[in-house]
Protein backbone atom coordinates (compact mmCIF):
# COMPACT_ATOMS: atom_id res chain seq x y z
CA UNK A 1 38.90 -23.37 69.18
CA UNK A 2 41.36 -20.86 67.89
CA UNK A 3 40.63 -17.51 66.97
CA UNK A 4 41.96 -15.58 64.28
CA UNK A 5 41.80 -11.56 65.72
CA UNK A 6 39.38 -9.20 64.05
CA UNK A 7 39.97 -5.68 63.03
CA UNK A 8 36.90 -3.31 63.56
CA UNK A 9 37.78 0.34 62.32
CA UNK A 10 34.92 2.67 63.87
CA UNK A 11 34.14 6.24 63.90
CA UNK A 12 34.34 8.82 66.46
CA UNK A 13 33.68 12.34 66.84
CA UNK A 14 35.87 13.06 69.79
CA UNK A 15 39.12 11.27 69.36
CA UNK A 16 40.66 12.70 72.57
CA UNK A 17 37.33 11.90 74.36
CA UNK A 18 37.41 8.11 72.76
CA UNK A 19 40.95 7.30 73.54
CA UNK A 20 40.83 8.33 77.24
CA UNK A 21 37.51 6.09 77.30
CA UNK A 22 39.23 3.07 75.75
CA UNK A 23 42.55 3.71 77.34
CA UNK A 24 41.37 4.83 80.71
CA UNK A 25 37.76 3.14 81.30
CA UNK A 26 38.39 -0.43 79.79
CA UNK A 27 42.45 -0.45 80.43
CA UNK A 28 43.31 -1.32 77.17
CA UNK A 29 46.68 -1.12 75.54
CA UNK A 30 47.18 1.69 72.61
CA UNK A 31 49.43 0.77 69.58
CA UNK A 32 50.19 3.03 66.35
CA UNK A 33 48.41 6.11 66.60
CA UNK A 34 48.25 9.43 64.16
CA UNK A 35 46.32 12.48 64.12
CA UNK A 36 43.13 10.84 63.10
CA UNK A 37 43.38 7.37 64.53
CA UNK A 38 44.30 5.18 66.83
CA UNK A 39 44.79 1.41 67.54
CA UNK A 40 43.61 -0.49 70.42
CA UNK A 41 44.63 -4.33 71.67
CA UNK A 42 40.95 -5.11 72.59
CA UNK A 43 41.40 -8.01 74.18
CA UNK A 44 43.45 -9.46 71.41
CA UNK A 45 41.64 -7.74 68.56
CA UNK A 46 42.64 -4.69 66.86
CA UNK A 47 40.36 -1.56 67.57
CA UNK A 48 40.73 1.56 65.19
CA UNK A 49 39.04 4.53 66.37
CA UNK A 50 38.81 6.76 63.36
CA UNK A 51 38.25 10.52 63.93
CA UNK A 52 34.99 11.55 61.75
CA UNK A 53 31.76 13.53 61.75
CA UNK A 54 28.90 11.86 64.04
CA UNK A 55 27.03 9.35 61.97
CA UNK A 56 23.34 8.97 62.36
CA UNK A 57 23.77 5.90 64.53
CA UNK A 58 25.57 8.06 66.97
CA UNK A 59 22.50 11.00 67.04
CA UNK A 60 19.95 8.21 67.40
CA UNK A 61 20.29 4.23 68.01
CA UNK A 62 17.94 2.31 65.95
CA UNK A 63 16.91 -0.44 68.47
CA UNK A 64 15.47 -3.79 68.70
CA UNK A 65 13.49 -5.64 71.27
CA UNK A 66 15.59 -8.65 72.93
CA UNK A 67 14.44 -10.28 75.86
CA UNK A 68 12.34 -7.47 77.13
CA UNK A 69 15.15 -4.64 76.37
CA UNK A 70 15.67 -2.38 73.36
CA UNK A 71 18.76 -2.81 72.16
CA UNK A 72 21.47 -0.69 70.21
CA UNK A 73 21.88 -1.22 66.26
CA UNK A 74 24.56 -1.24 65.43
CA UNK A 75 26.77 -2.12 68.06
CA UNK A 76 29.69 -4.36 68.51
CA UNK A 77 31.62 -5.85 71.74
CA UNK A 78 33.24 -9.29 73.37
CA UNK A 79 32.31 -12.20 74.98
CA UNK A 80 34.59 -12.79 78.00
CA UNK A 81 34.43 -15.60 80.88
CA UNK A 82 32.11 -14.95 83.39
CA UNK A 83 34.56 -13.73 85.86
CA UNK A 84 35.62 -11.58 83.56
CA UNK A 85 32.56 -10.21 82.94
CA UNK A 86 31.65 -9.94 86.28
CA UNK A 87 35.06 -7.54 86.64
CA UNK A 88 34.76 -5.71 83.97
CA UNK A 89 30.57 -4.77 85.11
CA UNK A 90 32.20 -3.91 88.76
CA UNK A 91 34.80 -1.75 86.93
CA UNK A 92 32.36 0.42 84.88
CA UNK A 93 30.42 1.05 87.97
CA UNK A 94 33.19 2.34 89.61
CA UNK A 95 33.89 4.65 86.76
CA UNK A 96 30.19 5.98 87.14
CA UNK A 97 29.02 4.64 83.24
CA UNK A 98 25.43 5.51 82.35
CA UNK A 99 24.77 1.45 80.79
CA UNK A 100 21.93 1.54 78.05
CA UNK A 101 21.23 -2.11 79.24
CA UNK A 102 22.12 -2.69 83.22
CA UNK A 103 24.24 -5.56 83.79
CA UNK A 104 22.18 -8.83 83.95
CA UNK A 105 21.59 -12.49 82.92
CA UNK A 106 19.00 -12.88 79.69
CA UNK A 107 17.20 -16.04 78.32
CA UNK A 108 17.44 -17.69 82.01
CA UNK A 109 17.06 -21.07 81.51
CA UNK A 110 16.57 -21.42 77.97
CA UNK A 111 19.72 -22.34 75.58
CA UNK A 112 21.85 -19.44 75.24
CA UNK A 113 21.51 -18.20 78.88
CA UNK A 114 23.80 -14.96 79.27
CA UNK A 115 25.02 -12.59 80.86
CA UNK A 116 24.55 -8.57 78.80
CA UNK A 117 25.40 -5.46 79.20
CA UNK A 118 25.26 -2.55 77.13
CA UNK A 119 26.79 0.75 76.63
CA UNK A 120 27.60 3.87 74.94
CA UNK A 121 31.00 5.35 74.24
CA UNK A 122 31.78 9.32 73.98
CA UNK A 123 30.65 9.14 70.26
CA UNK A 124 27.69 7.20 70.78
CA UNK A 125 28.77 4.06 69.40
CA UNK A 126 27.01 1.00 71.40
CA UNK A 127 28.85 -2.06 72.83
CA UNK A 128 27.88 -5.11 74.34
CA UNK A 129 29.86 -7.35 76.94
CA UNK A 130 28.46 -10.60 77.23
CA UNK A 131 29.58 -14.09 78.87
CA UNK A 132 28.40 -17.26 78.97
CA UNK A 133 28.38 -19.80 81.70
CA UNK A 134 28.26 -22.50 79.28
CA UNK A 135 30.76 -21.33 76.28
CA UNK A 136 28.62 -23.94 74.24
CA UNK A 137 25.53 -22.15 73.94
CA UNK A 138 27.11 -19.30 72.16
CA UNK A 139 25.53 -20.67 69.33
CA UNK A 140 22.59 -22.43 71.12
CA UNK A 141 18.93 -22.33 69.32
């Protein structure tokens, strides 16, 4: 299945803060830039980060019970292959992140077994990383 690339714009408080955190923490490639924004190549998407005041999102996540964990709304993120996944959890430990949700595998053993993780950026806007053993239960009821 082809993907077409998304754009997600978002806002953030800190733009120096975000960019190092996007650049630095998750390695990802910067394109056009001003003042106010920058673009990001997340992992074949294009990432805006938009300077702007904190939202109320950012001051307090509303949050939703999913397999016995509260999770962030909003929040956006990517699902990878599980190797990647696995890499990318090892990476943010090394780089000391605070996860909202600790790397694990939800749903075990029901359709749509996964493995989650959760966290914050400078701003306060929630991400998930997610893979899937099994790319066809992305969708699985």
């Amino acid at each position: 299945m082809a993907l077409s690339p998304f754009h997600l714009a978002i806002p953030v408080h800190d733009l120096p803060a975000a960019r190092k955190f996007y650049g630095e923490t998750f390695g990802l490639s910067e394109g056009r830039s001003s003042d106010q924004w920058v673009d990001f190549d997340f992992y074949g998407h294009q990432l805006v980060i938009h300077e702007h005041p904190k939202t109320p999102s950012q001051e307090a996540a509303h949050t939703n019970p999913v397999d016995g964990h509260d999770v962030p709304v909003p929040h956006f993120g990517i699902v990878l292959g599980w190797e990647e996944w696995e890499a990318l959890a090892e990476r943010l430990r090394g780089f000391g992140t605070e996860f909202v949700i600790e790397p694990y595998v939800r749903f075990k053993g029901q359709p749509g077994e996964q493995a989650t993780m959760f966290l914050l950026d400078p701003c306060g806007n929630a991400l998930e990383f997610k893979a899937f053993k099994d790319m066809g239960q992305l969708f699985a009821k």
